[in-house]
PDB file of N, CA and C in Angstrom:
ATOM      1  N   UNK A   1     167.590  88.584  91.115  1.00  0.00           N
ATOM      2  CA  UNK A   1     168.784  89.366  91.102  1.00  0.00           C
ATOM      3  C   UNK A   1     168.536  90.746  90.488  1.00  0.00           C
ATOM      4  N   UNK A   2     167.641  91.026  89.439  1.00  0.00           N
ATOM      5  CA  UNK A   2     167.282  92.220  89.241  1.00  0.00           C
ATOM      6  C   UNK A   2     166.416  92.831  90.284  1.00  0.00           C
ATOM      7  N   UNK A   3     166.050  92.739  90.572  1.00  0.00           N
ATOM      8  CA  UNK A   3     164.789  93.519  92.068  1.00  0.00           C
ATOM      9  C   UNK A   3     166.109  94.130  92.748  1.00  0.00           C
ATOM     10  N   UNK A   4     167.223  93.489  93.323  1.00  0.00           N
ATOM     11  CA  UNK A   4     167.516  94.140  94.198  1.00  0.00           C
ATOM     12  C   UNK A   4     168.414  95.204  93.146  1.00  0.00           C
ATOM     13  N   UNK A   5     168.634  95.576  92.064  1.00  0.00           N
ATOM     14  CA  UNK A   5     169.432  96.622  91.542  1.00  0.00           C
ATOM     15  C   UNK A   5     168.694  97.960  91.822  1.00  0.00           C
ATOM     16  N   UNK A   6     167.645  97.783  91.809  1.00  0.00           N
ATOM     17  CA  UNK A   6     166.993  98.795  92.250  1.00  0.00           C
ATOM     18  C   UNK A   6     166.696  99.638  93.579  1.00  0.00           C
ATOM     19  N   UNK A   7     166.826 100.758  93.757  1.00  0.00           N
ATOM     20  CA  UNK A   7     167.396 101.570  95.236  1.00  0.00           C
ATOM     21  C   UNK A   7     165.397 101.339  95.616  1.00  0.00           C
ATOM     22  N   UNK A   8     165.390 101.036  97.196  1.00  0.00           N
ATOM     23  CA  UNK A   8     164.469 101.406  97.523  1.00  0.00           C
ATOM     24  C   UNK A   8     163.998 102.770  98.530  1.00  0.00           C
ATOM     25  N   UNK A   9     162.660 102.892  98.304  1.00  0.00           N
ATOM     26  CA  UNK A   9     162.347 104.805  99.149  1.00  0.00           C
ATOM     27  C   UNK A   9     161.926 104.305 100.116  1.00  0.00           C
ATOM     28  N   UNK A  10     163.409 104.986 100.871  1.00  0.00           N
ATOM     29  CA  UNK A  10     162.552 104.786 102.522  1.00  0.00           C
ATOM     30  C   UNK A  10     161.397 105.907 102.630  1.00  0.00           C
ATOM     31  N   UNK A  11     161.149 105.669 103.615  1.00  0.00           N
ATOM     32  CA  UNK A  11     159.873 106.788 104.400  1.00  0.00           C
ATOM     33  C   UNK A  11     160.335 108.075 104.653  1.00  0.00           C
ATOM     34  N   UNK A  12     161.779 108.219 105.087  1.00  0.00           N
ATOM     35  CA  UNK A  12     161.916 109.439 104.995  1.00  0.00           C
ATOM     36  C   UNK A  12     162.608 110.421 103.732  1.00  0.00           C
ATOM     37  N   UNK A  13     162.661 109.520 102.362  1.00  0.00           N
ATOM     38  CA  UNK A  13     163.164 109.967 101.665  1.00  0.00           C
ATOM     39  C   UNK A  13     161.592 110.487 100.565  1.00  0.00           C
ATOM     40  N   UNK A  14     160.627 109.325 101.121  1.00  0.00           N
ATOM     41  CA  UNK A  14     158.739 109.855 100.429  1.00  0.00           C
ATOM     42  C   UNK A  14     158.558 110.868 101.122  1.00  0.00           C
ATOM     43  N   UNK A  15     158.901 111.051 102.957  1.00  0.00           N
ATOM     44  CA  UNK A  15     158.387 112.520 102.957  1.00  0.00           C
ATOM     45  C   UNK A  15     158.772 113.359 102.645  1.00  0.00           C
ATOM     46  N   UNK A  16     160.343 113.268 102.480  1.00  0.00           N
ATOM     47  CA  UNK A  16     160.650 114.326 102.032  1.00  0.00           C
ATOM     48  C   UNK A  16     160.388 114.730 100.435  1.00  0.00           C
ATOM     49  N   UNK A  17     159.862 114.102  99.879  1.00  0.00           N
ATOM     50  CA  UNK A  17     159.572 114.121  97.997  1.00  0.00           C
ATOM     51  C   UNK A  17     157.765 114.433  98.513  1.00  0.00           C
ATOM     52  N   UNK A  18     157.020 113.884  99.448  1.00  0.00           N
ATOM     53  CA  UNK A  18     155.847 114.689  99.204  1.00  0.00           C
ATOM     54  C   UNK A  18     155.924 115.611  99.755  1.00  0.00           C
ATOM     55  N   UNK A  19     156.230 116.227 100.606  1.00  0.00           N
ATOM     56  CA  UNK A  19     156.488 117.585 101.723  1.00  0.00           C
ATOM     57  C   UNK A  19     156.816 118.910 100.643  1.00  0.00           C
ATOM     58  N   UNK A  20     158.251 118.420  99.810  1.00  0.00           N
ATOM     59  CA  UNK A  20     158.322 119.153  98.275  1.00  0.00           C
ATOM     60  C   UNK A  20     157.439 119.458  97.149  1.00  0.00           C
ATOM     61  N   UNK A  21     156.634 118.234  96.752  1.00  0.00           N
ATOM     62  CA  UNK A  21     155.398 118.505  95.956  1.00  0.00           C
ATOM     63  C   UNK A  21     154.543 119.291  96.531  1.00  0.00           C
ATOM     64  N   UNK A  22     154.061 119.145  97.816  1.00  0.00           N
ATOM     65  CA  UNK A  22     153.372 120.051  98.415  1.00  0.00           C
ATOM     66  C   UNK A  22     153.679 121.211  98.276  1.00  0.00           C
ATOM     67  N   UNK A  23     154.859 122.010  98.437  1.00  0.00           N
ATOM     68  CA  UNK A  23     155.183 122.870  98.603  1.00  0.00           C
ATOM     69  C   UNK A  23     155.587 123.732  96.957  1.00  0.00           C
ATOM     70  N   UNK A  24     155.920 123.414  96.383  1.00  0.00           N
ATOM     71  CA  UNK A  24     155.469 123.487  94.886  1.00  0.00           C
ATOM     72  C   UNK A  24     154.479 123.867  94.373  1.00  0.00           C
ATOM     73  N   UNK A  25     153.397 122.899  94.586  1.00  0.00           N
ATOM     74  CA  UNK A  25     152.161 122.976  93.962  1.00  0.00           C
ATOM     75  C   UNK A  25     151.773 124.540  94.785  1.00  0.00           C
ATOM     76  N   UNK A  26     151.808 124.192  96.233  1.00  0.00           N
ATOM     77  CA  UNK A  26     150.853 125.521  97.028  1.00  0.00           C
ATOM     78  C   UNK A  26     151.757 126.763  96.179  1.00  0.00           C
ATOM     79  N   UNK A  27     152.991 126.841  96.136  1.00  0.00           N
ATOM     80  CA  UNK A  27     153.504 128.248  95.486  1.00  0.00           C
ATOM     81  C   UNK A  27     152.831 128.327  94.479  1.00  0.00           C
ATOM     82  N   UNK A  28     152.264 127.157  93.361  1.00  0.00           N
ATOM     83  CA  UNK A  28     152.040 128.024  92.518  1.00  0.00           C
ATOM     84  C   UNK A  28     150.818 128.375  92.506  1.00  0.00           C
ATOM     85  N   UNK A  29     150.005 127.540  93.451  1.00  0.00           N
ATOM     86  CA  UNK A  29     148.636 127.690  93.717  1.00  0.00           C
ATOM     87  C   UNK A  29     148.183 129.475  94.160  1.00  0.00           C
ATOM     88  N   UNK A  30     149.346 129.610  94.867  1.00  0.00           N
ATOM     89  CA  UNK A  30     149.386 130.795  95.682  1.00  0.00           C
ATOM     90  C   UNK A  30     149.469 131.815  94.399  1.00  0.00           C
ATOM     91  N   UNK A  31     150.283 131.860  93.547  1.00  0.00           N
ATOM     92  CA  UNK A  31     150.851 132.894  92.688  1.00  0.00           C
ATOM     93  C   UNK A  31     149.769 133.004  91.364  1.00  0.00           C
ATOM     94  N   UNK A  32     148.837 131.976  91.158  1.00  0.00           N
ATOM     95  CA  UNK A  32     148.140 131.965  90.236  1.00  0.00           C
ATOM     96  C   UNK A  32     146.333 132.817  90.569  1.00  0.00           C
ATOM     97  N   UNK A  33     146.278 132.493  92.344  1.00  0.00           N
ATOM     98  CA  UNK A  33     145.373 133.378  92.620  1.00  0.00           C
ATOM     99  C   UNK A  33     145.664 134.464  92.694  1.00  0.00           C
ATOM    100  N   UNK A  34     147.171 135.391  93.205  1.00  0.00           N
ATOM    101  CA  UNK A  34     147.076 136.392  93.565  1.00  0.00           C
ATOM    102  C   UNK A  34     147.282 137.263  92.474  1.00  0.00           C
ATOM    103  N   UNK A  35     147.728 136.704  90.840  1.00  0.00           N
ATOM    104  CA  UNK A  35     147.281 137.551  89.665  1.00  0.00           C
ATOM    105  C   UNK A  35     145.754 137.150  88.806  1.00  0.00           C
ATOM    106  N   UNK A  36     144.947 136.359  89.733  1.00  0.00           N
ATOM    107  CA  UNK A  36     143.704 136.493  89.325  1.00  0.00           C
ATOM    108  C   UNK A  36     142.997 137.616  90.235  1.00  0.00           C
ATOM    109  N   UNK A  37     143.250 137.558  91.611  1.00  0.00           N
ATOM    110  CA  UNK A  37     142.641 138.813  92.801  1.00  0.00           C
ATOM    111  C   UNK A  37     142.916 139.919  92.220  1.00  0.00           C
ATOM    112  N   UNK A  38     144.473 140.373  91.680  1.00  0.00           N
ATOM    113  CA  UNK A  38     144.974 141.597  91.933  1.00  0.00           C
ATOM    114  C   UNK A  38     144.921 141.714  90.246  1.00  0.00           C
ATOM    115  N   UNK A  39     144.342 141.656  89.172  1.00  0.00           N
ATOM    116  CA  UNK A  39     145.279 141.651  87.680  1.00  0.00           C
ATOM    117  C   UNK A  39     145.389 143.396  87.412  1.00  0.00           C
ATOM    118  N   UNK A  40     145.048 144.387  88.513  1.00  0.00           N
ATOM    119  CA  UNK A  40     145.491 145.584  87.827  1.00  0.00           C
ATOM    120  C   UNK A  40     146.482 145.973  88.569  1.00  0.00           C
ATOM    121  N   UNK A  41     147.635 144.821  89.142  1.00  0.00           N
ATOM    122  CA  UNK A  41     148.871 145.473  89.637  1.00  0.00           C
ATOM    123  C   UNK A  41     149.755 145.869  88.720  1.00  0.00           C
ATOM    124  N   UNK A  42     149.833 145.050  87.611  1.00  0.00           N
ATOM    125  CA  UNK A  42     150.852 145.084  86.445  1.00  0.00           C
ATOM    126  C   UNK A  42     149.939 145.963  84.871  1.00  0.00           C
ATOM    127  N   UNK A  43     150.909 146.736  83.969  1.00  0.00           N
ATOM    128  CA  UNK A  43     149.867 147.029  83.080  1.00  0.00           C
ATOM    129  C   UNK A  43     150.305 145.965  82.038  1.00  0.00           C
ATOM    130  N   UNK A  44     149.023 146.063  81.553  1.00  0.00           N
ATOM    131  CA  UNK A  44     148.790 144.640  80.471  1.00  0.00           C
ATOM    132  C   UNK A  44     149.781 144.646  79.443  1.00  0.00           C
ATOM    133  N   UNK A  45     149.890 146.013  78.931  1.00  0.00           N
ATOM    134  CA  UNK A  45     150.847 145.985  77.689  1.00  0.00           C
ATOM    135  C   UNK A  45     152.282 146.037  78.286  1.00  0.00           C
ATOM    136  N   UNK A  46     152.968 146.563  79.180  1.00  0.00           N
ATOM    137  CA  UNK A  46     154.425 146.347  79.064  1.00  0.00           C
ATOM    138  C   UNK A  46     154.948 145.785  80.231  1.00  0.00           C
ATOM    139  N   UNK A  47     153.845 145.112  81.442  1.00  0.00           N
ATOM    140  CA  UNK A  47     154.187 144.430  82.593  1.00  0.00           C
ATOM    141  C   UNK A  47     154.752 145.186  83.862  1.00  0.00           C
ATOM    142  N   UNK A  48     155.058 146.525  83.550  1.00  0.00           N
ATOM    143  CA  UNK A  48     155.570 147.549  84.374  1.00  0.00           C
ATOM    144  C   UNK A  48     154.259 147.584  86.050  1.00  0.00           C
ATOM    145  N   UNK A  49     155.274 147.792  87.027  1.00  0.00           N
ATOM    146  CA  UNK A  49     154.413 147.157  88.374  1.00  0.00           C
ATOM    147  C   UNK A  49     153.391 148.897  88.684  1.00  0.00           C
ATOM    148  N   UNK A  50     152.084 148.426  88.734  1.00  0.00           N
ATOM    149  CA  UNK A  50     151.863 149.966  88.760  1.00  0.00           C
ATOM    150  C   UNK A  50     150.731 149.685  90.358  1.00  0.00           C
ATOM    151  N   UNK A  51     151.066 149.110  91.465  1.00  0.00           N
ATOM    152  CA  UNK A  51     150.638 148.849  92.676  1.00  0.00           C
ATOM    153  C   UNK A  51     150.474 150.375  92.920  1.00  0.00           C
ATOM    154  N   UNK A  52     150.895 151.312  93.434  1.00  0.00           N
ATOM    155  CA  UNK A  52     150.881 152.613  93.931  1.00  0.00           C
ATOM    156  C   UNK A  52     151.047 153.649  92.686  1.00  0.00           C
ATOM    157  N   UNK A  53     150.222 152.814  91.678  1.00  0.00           N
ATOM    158  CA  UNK A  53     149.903 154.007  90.473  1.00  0.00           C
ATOM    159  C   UNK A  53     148.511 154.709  90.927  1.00  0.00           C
ATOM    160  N   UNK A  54     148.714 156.281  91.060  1.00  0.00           N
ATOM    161  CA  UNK A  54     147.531 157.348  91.399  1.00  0.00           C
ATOM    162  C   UNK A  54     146.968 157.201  89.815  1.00  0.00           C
ATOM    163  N   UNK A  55     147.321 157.377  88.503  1.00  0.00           N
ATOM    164  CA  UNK A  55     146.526 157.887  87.662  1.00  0.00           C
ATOM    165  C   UNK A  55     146.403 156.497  86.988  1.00  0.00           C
ATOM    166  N   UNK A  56     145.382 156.511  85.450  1.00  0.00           N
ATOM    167  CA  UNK A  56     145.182 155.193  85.430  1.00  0.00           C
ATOM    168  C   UNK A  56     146.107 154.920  84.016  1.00  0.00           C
ATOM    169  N   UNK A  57     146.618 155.813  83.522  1.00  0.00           N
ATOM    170  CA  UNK A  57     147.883 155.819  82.934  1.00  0.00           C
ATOM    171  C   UNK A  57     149.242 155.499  83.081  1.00  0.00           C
ATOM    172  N   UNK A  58     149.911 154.081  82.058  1.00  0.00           N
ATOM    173  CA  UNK A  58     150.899 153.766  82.928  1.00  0.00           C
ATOM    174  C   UNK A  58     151.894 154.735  82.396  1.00  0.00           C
ATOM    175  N   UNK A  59     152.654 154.866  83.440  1.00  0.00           N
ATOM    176  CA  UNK A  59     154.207 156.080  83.301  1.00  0.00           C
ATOM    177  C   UNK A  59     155.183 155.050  82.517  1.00  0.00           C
ATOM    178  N   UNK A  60     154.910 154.239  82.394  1.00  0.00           N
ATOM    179  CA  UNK A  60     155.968 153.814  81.353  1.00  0.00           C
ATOM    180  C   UNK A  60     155.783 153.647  79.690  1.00  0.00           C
ATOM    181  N   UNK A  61     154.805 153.189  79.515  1.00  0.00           N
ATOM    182  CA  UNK A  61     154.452 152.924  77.977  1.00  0.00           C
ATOM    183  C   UNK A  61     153.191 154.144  77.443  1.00  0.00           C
ATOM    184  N   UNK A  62     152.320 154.354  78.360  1.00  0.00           N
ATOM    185  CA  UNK A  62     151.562 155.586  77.941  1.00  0.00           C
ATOM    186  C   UNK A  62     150.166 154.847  78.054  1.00  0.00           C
ATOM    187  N   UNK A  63     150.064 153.578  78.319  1.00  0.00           N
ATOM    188  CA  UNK A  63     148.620 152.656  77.628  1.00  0.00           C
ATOM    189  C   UNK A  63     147.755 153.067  78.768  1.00  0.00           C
ATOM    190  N   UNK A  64     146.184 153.059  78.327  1.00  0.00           N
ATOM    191  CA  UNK A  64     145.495 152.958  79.457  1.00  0.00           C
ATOM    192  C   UNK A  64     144.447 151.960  79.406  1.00  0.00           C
ATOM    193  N   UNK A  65     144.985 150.748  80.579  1.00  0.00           N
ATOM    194  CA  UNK A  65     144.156 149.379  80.201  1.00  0.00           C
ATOM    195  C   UNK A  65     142.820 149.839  80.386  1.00  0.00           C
ATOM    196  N   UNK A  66     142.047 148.811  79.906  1.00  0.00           N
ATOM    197  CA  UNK A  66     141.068 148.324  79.687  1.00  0.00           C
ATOM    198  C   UNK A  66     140.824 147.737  80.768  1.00  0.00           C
ATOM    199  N   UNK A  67     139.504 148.195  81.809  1.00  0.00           N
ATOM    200  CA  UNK A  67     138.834 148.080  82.939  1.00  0.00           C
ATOM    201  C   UNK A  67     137.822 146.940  82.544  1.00  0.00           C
ATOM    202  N   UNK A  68     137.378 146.401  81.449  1.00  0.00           N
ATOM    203  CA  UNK A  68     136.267 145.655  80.823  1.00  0.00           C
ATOM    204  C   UNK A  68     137.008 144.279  81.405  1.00  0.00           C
ATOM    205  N   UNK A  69     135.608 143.559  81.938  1.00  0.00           N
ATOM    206  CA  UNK A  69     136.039 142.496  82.367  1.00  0.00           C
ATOM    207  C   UNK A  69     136.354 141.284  81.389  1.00  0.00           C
ATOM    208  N   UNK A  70     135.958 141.839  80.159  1.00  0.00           N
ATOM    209  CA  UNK A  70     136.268 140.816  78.747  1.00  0.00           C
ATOM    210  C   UNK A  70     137.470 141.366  78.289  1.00  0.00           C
ATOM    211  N   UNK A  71     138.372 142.078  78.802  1.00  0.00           N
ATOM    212  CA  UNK A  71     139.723 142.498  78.310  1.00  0.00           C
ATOM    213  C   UNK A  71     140.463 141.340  77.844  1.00  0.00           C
ATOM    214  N   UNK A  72     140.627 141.194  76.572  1.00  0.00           N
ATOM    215  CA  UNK A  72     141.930 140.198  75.902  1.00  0.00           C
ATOM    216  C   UNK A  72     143.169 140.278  77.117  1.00  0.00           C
ATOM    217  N   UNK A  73     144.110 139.239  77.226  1.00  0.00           N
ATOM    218  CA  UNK A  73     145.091 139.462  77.397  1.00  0.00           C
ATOM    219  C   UNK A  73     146.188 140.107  76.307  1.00  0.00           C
ATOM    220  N   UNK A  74     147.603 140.213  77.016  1.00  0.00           N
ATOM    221  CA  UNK A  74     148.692 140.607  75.880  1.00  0.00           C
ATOM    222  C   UNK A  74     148.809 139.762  74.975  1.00  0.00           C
TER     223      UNK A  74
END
C-alpha cells in the first residue's frame, strides 16, 4: 500500500527532465567557454563591456588590465 503513494515517471515526463538537464548544462557549458576564449571582453576591475574598445584603457574606471597570462582575477 505504500508503493503505490508514490507518483510514477512516465517516459515522457524523463524526457522531458533529461532534454532540460541537457539543456542547462550545454548553457552553461557554452557560457563558461566563451569567457575563457574571449576574457578581454569585459575589464577586470569594474566589468564594464569593452568588445569595441579601440584603446586599451577602460572609459569607465581608468584601469589598464593586465595582458599577463598569470593575471589574478578581481
Amino acid at each position: 500500500m505504500e508503493l503505490s503513494a508514490y507518483p510514477t515517471l512516465s517516459w515522457r515526463l524523463a524526457l522531458a527532465l533529461g532534454l532540460g538537464l541537457v539543456a542547462v548544462v550545454g548553457t552553461i557549458v557554452v557560457l563558461i567557454r566563451d569567457r575563457r576564449l574571449h576574457p578581454h571582453k569585459r575589464c577586470p576591475r569594474c566589468g564594464y563591456d569593452r568588445t569595441h574598445a579601440v584603446s586599451a584603457t577602460c572609459s569607465e574606471c581608468g584601469d589598464r588590465p593586465s595582458t599577463s597570462p598569470w593575471r589574478l582575477p578581481p
